[in-house]
N, C-alpha and C. Protein backbone atom coordinates (compact mmCIF):
# COMPACT_ATOMS: atom_id res chain seq x y z
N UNK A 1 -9.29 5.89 -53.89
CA UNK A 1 -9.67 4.52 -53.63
C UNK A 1 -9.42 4.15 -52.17
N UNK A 2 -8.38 4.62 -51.48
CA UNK A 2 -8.22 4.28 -50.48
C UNK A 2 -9.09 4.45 -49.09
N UNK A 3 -9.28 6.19 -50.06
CA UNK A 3 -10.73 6.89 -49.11
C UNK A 3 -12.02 5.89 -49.03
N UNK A 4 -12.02 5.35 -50.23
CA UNK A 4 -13.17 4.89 -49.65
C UNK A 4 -13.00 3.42 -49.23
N UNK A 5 -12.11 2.59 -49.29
CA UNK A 5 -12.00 1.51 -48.58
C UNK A 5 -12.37 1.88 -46.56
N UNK A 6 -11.42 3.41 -46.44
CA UNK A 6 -11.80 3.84 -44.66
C UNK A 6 -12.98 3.92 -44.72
N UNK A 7 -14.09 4.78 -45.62
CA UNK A 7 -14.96 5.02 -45.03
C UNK A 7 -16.07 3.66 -45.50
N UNK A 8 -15.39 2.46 -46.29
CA UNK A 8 -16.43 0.91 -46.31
C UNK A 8 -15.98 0.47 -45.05
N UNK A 9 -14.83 0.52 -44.42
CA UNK A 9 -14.57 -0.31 -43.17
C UNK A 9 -15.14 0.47 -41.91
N UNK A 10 -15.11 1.75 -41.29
CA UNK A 10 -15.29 2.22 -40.54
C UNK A 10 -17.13 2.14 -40.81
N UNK A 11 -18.09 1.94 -42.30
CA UNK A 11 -19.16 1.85 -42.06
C UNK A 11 -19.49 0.20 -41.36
N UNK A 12 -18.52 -0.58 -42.36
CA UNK A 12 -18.87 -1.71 -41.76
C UNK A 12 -18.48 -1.94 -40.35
N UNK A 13 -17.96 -1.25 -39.66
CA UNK A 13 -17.49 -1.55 -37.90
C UNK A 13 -18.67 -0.96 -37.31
N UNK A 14 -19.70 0.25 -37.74
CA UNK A 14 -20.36 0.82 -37.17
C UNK A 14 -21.74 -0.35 -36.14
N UNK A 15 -21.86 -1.03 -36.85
CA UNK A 15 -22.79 -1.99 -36.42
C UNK A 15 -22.56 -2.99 -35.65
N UNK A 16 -21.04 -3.53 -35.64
CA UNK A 16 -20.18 -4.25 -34.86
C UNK A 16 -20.21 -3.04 -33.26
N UNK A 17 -19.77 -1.83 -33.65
CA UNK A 17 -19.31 -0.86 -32.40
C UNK A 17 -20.52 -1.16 -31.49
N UNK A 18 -21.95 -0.95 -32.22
CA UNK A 18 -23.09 -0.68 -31.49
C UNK A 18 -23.76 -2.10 -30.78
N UNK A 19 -23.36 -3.04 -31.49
CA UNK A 19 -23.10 -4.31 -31.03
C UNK A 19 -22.85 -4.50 -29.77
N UNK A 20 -21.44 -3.90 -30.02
CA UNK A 20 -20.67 -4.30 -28.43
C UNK A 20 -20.84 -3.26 -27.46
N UNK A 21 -21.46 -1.99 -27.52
CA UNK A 21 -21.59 -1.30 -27.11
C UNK A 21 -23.29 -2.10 -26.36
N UNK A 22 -24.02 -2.31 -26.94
CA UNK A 22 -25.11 -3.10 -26.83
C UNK A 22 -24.98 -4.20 -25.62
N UNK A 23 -24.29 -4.77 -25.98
CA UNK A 23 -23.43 -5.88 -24.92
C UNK A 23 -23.01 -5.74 -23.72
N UNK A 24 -22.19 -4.55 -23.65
CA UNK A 24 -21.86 -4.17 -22.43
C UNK A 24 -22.73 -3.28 -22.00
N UNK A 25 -24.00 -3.06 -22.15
CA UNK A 25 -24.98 -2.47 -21.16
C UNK A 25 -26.18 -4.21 -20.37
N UNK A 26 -25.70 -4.79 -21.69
CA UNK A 26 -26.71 -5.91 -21.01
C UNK A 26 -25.73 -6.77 -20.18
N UNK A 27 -24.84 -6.73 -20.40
CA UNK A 27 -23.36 -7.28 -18.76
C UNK A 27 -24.10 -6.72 -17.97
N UNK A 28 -23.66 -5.21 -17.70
CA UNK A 28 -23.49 -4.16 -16.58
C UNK A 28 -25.00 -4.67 -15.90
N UNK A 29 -26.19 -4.68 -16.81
CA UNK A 29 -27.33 -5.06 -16.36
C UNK A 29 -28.04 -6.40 -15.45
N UNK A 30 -27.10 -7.22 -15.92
CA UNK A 30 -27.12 -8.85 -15.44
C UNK A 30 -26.40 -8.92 -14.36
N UNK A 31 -25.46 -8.18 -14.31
CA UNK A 31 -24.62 -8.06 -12.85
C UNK A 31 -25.24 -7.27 -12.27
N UNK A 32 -25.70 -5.97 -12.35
CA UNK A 32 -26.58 -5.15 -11.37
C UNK A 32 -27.88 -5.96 -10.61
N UNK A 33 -28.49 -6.86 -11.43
CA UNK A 33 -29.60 -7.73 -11.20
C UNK A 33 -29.36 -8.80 -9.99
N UNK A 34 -28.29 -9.57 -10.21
CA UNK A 34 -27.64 -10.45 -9.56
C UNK A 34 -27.00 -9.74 -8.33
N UNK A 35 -26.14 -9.02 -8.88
CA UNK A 35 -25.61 -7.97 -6.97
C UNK A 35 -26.73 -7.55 -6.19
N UNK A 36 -27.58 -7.12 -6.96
CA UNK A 36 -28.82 -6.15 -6.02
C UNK A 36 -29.26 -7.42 -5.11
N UNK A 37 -30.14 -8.54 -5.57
CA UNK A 37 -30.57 -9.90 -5.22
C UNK A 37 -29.33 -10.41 -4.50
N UNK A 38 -28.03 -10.42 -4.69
CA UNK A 38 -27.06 -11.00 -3.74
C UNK A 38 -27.02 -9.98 -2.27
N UNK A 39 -27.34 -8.77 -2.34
CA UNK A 39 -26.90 -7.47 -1.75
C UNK A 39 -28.33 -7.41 -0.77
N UNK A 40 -29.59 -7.43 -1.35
CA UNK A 40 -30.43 -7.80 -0.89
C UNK A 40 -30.88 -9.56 0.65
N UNK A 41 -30.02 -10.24 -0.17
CA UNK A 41 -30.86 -11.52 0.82
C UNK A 41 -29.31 -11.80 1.46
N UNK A 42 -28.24 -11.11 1.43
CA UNK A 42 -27.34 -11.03 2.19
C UNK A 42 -27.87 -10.60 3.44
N UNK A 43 -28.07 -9.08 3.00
CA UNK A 43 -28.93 -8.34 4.33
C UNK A 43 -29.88 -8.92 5.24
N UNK A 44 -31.21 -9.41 4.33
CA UNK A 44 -32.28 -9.77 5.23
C UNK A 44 -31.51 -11.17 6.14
N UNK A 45 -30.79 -12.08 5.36
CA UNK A 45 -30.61 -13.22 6.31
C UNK A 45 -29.27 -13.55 6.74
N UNK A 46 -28.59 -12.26 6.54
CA UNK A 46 -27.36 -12.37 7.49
C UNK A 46 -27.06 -11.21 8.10
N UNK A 47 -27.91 -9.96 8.26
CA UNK A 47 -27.50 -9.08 8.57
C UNK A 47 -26.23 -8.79 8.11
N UNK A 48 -26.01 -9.18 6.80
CA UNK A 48 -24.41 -8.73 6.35
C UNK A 48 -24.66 -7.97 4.78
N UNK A 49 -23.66 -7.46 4.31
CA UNK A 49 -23.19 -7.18 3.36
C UNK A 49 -22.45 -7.79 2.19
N UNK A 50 -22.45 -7.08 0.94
CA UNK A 50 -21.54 -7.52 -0.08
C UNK A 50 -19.66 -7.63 -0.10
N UNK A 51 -19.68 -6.36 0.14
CA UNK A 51 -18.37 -6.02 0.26
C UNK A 51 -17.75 -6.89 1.40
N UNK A 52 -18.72 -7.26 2.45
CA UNK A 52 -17.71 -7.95 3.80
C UNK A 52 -18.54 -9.53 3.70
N UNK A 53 -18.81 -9.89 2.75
CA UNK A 53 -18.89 -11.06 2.21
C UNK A 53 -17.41 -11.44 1.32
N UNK A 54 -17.46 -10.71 0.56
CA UNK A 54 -16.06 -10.64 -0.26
C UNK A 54 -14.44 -10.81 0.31
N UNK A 55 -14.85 -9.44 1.21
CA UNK A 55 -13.80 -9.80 2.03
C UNK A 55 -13.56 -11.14 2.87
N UNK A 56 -14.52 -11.51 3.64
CA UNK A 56 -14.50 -12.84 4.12
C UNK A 56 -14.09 -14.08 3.32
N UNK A 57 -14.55 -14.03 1.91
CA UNK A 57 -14.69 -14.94 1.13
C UNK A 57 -12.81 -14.37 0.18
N UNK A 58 -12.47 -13.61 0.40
CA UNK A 58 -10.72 -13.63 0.20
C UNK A 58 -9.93 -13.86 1.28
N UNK A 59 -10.32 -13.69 2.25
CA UNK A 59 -9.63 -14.20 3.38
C UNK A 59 -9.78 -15.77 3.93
N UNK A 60 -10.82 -16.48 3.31
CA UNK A 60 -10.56 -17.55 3.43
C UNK A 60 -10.08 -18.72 2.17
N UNK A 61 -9.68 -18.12 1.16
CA UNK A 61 -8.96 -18.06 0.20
C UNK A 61 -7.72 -18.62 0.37
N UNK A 62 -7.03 -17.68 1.85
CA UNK A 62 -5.81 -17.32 2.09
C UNK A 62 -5.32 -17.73 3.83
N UNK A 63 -5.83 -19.04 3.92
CA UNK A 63 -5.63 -19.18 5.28
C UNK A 63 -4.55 -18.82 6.38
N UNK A 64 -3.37 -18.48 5.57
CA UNK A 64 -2.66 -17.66 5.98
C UNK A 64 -2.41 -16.06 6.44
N UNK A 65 -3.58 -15.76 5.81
CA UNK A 65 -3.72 -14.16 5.69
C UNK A 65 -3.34 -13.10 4.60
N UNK A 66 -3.85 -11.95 5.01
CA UNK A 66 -3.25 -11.06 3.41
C UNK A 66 -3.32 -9.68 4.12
N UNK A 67 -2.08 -9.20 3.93
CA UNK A 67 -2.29 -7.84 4.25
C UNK A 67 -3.46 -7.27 3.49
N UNK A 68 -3.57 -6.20 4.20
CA UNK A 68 -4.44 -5.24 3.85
C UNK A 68 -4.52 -4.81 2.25
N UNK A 69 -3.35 -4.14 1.85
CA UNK A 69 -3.07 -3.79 0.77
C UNK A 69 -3.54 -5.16 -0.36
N UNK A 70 -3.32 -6.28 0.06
CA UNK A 70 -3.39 -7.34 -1.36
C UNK A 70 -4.95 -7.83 -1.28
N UNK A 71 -6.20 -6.88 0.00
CA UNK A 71 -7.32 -7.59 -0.14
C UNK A 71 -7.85 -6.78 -1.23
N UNK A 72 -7.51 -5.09 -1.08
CA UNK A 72 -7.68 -4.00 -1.42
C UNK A 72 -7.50 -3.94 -3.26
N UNK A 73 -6.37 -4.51 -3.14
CA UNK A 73 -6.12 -5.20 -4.79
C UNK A 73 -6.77 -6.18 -5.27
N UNK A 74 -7.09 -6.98 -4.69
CA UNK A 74 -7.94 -8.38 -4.94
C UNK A 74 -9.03 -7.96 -5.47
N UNK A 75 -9.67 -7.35 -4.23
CA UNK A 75 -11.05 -6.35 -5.01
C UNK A 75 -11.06 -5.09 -5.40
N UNK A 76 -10.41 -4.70 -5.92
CA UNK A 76 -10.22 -3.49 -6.31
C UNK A 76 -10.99 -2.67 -5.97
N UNK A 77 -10.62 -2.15 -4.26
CA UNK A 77 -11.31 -1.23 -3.28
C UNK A 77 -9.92 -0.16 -2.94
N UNK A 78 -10.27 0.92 -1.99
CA UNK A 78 -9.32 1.56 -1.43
C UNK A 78 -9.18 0.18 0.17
N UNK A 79 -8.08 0.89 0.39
CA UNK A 79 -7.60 0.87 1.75
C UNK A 79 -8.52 0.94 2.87
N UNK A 80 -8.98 2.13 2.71
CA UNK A 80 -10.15 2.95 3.62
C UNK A 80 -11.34 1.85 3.48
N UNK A 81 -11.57 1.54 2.57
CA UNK A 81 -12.99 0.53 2.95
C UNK A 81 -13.00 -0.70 3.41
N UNK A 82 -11.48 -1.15 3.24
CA UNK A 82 -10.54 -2.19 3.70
C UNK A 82 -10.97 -2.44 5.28
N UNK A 83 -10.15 -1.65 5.82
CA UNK A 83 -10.07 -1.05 6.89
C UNK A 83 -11.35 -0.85 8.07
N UNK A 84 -12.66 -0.25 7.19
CA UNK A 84 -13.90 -0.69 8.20
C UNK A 84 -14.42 -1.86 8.35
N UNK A 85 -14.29 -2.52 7.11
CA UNK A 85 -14.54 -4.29 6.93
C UNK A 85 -13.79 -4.61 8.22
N UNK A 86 -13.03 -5.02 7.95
CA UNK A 86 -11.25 -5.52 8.87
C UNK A 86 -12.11 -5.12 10.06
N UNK A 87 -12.02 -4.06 10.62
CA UNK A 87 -12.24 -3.82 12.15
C UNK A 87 -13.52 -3.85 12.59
N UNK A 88 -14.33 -4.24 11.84
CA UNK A 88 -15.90 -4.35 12.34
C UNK A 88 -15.48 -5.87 12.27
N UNK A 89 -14.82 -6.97 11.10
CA UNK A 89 -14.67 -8.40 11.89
C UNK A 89 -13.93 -8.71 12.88
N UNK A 90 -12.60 -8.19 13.04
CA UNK A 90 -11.98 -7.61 14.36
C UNK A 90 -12.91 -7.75 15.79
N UNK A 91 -13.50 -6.87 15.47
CA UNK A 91 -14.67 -6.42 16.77
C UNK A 91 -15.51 -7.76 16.97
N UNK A 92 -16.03 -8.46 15.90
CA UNK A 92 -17.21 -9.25 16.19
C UNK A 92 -16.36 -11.36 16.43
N UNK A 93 -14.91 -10.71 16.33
CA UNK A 93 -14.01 -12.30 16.65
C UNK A 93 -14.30 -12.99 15.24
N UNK A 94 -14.66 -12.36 14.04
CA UNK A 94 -14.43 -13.15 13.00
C UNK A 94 -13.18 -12.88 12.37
N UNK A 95 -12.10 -11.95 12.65
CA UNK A 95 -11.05 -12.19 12.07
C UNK A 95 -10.01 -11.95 13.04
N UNK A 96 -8.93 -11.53 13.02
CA UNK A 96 -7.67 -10.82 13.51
C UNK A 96 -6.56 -10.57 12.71
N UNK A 97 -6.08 -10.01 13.38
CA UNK A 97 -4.39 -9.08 12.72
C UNK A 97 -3.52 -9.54 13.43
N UNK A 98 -2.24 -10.10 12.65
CA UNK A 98 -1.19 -10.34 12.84
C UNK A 98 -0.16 -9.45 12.39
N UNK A 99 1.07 -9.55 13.22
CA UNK A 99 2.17 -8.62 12.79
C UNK A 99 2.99 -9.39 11.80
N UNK A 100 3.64 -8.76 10.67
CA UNK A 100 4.44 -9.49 10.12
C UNK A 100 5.61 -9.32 10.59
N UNK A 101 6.61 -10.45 10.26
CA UNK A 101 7.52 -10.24 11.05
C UNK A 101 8.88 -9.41 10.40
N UNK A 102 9.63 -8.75 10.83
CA UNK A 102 10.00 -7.49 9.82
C UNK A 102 9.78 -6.84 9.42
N UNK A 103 8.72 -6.63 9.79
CA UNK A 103 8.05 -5.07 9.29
C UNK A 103 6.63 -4.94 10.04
N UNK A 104 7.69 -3.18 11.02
CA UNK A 104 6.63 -3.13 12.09
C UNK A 104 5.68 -2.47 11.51
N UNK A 105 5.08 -2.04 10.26
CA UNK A 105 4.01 -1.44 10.07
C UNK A 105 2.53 -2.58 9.36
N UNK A 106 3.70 -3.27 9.30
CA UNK A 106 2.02 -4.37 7.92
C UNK A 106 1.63 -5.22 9.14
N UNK A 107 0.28 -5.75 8.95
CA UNK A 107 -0.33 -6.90 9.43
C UNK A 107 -0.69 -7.58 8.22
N UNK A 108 -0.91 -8.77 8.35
CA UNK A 108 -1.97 -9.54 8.14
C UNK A 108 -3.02 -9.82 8.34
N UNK A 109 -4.31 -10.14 7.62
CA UNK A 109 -5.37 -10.12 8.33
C UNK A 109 -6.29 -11.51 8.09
N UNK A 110 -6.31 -12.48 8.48
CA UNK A 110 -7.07 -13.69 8.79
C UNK A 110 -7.98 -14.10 9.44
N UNK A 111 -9.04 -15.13 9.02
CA UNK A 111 -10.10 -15.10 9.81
C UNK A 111 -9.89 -16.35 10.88
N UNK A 112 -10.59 -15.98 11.84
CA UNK A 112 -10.78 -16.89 13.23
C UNK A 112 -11.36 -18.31 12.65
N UNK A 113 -11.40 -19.25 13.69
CA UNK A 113 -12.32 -20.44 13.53
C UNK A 113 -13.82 -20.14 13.29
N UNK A 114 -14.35 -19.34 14.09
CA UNK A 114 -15.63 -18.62 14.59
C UNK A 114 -16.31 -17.74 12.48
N UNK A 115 -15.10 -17.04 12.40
CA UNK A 115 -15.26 -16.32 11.03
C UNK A 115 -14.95 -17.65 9.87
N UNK A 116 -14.96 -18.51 9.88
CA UNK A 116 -14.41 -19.24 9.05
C UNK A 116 -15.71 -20.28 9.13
N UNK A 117 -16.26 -20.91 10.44
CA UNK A 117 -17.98 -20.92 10.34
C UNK A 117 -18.66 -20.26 9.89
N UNK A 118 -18.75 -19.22 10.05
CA UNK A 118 -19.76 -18.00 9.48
C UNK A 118 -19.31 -17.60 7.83
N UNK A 119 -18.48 -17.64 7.53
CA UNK A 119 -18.29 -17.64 5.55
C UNK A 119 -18.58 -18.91 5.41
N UNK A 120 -18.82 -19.90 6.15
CA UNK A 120 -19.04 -20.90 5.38
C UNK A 120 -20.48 -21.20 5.01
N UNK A 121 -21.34 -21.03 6.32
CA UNK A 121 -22.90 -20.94 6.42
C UNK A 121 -23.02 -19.69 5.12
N UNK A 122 -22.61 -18.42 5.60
CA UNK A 122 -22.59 -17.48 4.19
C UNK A 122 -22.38 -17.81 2.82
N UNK A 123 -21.37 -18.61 2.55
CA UNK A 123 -21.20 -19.07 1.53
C UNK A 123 -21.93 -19.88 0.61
N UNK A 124 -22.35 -21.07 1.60
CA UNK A 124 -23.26 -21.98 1.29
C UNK A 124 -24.95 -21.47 0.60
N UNK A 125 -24.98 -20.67 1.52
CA UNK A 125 -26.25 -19.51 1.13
C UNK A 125 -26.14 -19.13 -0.09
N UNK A 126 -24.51 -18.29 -0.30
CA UNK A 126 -24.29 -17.72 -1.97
C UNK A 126 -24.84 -18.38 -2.90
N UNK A 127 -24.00 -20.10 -2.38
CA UNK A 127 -24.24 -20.30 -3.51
C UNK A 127 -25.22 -20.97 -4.01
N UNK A 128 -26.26 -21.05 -3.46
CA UNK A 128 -27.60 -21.70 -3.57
C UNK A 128 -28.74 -20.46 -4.30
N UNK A 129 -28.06 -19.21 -3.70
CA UNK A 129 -28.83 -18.13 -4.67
C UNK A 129 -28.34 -18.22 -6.20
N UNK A 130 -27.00 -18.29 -6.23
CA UNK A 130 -26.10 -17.82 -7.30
C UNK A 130 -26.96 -19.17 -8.12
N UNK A 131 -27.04 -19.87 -7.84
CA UNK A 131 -28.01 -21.41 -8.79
C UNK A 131 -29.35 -21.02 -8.81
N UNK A 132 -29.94 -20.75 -8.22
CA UNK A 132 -30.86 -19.99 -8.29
C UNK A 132 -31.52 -19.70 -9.39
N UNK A 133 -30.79 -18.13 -9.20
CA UNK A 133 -30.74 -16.80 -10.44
C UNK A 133 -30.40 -17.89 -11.82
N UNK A 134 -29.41 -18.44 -11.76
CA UNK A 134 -29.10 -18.95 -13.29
C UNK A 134 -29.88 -19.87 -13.57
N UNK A 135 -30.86 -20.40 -12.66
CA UNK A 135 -31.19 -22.19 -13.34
C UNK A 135 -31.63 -22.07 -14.49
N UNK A 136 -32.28 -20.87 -15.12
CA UNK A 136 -32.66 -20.97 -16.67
C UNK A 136 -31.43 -21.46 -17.73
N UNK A 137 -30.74 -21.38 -17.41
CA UNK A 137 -29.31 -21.73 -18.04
C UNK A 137 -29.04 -23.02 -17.86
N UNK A 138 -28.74 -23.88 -19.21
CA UNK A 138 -28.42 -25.41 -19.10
C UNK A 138 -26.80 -25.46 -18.93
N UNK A 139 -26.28 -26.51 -18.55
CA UNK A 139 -25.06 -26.96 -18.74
C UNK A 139 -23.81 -26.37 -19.90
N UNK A 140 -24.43 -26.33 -21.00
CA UNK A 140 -24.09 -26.10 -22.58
C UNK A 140 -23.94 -24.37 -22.28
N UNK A 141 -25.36 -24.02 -22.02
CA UNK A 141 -25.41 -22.37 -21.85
C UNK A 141 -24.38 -22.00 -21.26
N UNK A 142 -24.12 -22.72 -19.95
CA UNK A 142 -23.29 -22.09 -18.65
C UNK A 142 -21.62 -22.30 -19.27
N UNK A 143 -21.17 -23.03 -19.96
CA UNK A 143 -20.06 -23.42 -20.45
C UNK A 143 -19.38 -22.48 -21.53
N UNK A 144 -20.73 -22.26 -22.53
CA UNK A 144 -20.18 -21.08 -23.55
C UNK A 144 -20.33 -20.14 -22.80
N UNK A 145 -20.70 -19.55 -21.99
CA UNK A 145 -20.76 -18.27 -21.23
C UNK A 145 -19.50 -17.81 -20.35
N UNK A 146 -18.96 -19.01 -19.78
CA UNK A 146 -18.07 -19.21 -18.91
C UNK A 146 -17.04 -18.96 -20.23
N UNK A 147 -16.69 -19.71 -21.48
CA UNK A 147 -15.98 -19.42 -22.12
C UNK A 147 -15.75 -17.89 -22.65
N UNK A 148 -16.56 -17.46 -23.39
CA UNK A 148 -16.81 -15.98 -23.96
C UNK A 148 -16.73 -14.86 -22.79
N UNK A 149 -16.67 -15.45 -21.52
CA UNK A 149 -16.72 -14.51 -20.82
C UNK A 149 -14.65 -14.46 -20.15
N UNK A 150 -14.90 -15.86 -20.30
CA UNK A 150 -12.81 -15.75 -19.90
C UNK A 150 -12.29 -15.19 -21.22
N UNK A 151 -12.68 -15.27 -22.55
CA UNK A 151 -11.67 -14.57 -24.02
C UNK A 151 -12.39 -13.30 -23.41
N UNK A 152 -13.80 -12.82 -23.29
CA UNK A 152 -13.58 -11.33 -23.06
C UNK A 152 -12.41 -10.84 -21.86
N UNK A 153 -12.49 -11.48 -20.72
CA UNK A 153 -11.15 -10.55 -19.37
C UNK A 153 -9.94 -10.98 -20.21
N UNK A 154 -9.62 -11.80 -20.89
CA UNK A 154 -8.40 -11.93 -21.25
C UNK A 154 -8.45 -10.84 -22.21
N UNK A 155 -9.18 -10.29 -23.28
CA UNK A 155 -9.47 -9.56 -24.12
C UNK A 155 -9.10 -8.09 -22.97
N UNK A 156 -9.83 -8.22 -22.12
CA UNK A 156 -9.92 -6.67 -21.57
C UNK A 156 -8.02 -6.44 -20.82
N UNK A 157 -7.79 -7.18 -20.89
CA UNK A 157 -6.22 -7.53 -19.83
C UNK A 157 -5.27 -6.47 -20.91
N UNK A 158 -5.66 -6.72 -21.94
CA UNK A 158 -4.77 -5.73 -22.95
C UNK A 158 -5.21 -4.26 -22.92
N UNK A 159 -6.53 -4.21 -22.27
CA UNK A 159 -6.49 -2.34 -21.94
C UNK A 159 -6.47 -2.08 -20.36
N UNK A 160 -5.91 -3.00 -19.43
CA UNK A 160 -5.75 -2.56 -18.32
C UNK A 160 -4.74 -1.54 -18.05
């Protein structure tokens, strides 16, 4: 009896599994759609990028600055990609490095006045695409979505 209670439950999960399995290809898909189109009209009208959008857009987060290591965590990048971001805004006066004090190896890294114009014009851009892409989505839509989508990361927080 017991046998077959596993194999009524494991049939009945089968359709649930494929479900969610289902689900998370049409995520992965809706975000690929949206990055490509963010990744895309980044380029043509800012000559910029995703990744050093991001970065910009955590560093002004943090008007104080953030080492290296906590942008790297933020977005869950290496160091190394950290690092070309950082010194290509470096180079162009949208950010700088500070020393921390007590410790001669860390900086901080914060953006200029100059970089802090420029994420903002960038930003503003985002987010006029980011409305955009969704306007098919009402108020109601955007709310349960926003919901089901915070119980799923809270959901996923238990297999990090």
């Amino acid at each position: 009896m017991s046998e077959a209670r596993k194999t009524d439950t494991s049939d009945d999960q089968e359709p649930l599994s494929k479900a969610r399995l289902r689900l998370w290809l049409k995520l992965l898909k809706a975000s690929n759609l949206i990055e490509a189109n963010l990744r895309r009209r980044l380029r043509a009208e800012f000559n910029s990028t995703l990744p050093r959008f991001d970065v910009m857009s955590a560093l002004n987060r943090s008007p104080e600055g953030l080492k290296m290591s906590e942008i790297s965590q933020m977005l869950r990048v290496s160091n190394g990609n950290i690092t070309g971001i950082v010194d290509k805004l470096t180079e162009e006066g949208l950010a700088l490095r500070v020393a921390v004090p007590g410790d001669r190896r860390a900086q901080r890294v914060r953006l200029t006045d100059k970089g802090r114009e420029v994420f903002a014009r960038h930003a503003g851009a985002h987010q006029g695409w980011i409305d955009a892409m969704l306007a098919g989505l009402d108020a109601d839509d955007v709310d349960g979505m926003i919901r089901r989508l915070d119980h799923l990361s809270d959901t996923m927080k238990e297999h990090d």
